[in-house]
Protein backbone atom coordinates (compact mmCIF):
# COMPACT_ATOMS: atom_id res chain seq x y z
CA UNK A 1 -42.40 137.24 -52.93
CA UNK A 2 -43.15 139.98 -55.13
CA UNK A 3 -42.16 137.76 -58.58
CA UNK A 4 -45.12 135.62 -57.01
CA UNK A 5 -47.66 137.51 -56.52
CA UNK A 6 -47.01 138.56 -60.36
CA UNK A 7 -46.67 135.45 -61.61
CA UNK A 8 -49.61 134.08 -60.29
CA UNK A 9 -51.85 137.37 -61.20
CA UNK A 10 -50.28 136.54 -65.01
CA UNK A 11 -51.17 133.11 -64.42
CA UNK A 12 -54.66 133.81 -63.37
CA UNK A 13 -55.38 136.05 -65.64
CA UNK A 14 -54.53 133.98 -68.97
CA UNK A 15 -56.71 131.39 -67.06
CA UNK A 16 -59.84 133.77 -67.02
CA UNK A 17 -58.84 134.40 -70.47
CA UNK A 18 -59.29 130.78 -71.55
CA UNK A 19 -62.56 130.07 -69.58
CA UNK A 20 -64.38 133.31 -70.83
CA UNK A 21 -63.38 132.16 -74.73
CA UNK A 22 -64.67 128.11 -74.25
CA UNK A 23 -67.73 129.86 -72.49
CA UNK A 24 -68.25 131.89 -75.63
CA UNK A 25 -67.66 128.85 -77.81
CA UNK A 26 -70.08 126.85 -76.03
CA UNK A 27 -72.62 129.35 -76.34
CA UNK A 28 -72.11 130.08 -80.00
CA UNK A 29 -72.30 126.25 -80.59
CA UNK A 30 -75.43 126.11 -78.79
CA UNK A 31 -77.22 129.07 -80.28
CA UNK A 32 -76.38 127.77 -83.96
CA UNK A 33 -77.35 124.44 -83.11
CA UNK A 34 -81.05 126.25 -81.56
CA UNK A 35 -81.57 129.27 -83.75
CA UNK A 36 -78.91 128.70 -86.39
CA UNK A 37 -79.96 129.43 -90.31
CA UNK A 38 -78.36 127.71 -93.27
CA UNK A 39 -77.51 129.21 -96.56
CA UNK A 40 -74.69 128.26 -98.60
CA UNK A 41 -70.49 129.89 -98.82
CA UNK A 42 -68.14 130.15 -101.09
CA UNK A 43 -64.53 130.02 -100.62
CA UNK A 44 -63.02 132.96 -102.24
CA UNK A 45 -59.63 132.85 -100.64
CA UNK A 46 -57.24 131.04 -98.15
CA UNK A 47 -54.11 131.88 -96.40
CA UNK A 48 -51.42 129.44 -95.47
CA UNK A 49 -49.07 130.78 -92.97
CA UNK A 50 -46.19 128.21 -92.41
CA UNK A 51 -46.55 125.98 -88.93
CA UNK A 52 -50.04 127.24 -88.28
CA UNK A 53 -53.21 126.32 -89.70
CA UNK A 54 -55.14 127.92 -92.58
CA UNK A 55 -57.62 130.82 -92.74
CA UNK A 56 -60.38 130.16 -94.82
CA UNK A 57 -62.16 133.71 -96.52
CA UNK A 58 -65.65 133.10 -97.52
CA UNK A 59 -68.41 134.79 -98.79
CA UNK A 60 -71.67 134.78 -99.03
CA UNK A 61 -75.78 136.39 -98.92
CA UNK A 62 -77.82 137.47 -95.67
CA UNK A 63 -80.71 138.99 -97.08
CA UNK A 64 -79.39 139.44 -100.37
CA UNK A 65 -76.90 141.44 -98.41
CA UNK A 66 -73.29 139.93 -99.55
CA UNK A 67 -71.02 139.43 -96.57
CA UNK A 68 -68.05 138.14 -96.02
CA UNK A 69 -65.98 136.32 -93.27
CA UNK A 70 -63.11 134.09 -92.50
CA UNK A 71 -62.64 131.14 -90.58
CA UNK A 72 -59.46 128.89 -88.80
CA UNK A 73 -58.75 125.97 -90.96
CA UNK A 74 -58.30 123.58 -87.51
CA UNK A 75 -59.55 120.56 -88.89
CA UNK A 76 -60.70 120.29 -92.38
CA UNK A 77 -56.81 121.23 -94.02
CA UNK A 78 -58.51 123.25 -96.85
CA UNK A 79 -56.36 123.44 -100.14
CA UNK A 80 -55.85 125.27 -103.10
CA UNK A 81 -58.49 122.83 -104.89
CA UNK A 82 -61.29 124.10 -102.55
CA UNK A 83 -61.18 127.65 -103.51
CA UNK A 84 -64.12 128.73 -105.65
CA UNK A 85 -66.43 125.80 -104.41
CA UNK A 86 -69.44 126.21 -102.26
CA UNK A 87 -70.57 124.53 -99.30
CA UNK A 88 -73.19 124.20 -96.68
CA UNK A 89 -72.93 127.54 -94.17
CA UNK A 90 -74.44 127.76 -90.97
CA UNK A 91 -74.61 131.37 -89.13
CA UNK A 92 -76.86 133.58 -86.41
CA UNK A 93 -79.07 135.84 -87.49
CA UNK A 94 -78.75 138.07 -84.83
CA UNK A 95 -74.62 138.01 -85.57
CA UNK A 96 -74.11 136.81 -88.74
CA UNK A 97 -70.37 136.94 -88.30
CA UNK A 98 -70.46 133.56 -86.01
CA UNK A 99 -70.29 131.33 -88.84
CA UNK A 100 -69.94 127.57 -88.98
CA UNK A 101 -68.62 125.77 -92.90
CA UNK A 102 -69.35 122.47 -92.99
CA UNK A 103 -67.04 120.74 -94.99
CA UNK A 104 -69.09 117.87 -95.39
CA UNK A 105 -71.53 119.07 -97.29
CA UNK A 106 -70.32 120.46 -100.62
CA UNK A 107 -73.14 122.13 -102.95
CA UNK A 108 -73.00 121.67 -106.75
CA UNK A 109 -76.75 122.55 -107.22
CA UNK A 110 -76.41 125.90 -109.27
CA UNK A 111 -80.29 126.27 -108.68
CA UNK A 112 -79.57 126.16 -104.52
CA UNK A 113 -76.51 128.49 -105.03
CA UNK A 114 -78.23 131.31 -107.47
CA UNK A 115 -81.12 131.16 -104.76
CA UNK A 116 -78.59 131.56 -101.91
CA UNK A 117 -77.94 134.88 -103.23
CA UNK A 118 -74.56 134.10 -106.02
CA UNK A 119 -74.83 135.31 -109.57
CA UNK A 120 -73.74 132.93 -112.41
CA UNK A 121 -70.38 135.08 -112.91
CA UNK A 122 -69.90 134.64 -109.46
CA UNK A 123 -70.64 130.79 -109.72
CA UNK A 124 -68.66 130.45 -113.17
CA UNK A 125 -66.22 133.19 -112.80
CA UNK A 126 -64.61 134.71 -109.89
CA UNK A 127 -61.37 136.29 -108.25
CA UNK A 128 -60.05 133.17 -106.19
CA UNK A 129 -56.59 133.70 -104.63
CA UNK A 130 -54.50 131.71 -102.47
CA UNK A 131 -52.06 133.61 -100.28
CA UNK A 132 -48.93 131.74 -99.35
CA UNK A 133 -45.81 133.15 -97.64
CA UNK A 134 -42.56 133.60 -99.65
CA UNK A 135 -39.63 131.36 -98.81
């Protein structure tokens, strides 16, 4: 009875787990969508684990504040060739560290990138890496 009651307390609690992190997905999603601001990213670095997905590291300018974050690759299956580019970057102002890339939207515009806060060695030049585990 015992091995139960534990189970079922383990059970329950992963299960809290998972509905308090889609309730703070949801409400991330819903504040960028509301108060959301758009600047642009660059990817400066990615990590490929083997059997999982990709972390993205990005950087980029809050207030000519340079910041940096990283980001699961779930969907977009980012490669080496993406590293160094810049793309459209949605975050909150009030927590700049919930971040959304989107992939779709790729910026080549050097004017829009020096005004989102890069320097030109940053745009021409930079310290890209790509960290992959040894076999």
């Amino acid at each position: 009875m015992k091995g139960n009651t534990k189970g079922l307390l383990i059970v329950g609690f992963v299960f809290i787990l998972m509905i308090f992190g889609y309730m703070r997905s949801y409400w991330a999603e819903k504040e960028l969508k509301k108060d959301g601001k758009i600047t642009i990213a660059r990817i400066d670095s990615i990590f490929v684990p083997p059997k999982w997905s990709s972390t993205i590291y990005l950087s980029y300018y809050i207030d000519n504040k340079k910041c940096t974050s990283s980001k699961e690759d779930v969907n977009y299956k980012s490669s080496k060739k993406d590293i160094g580019k810049f793309y459209e970057f949605k975050y909150l102002p009030n927590s700049p560290r919930i971040v959304r890339l989107n992939f779709s939207k790729q910026i080549t515009d050097t004017t829009a990138i020096l005004k989102a806060g890069f320097s030109r060695e940053e745009i021409e030049t930079g310290n890209f890496t790509i960290d992959e585990p040894k076999n």
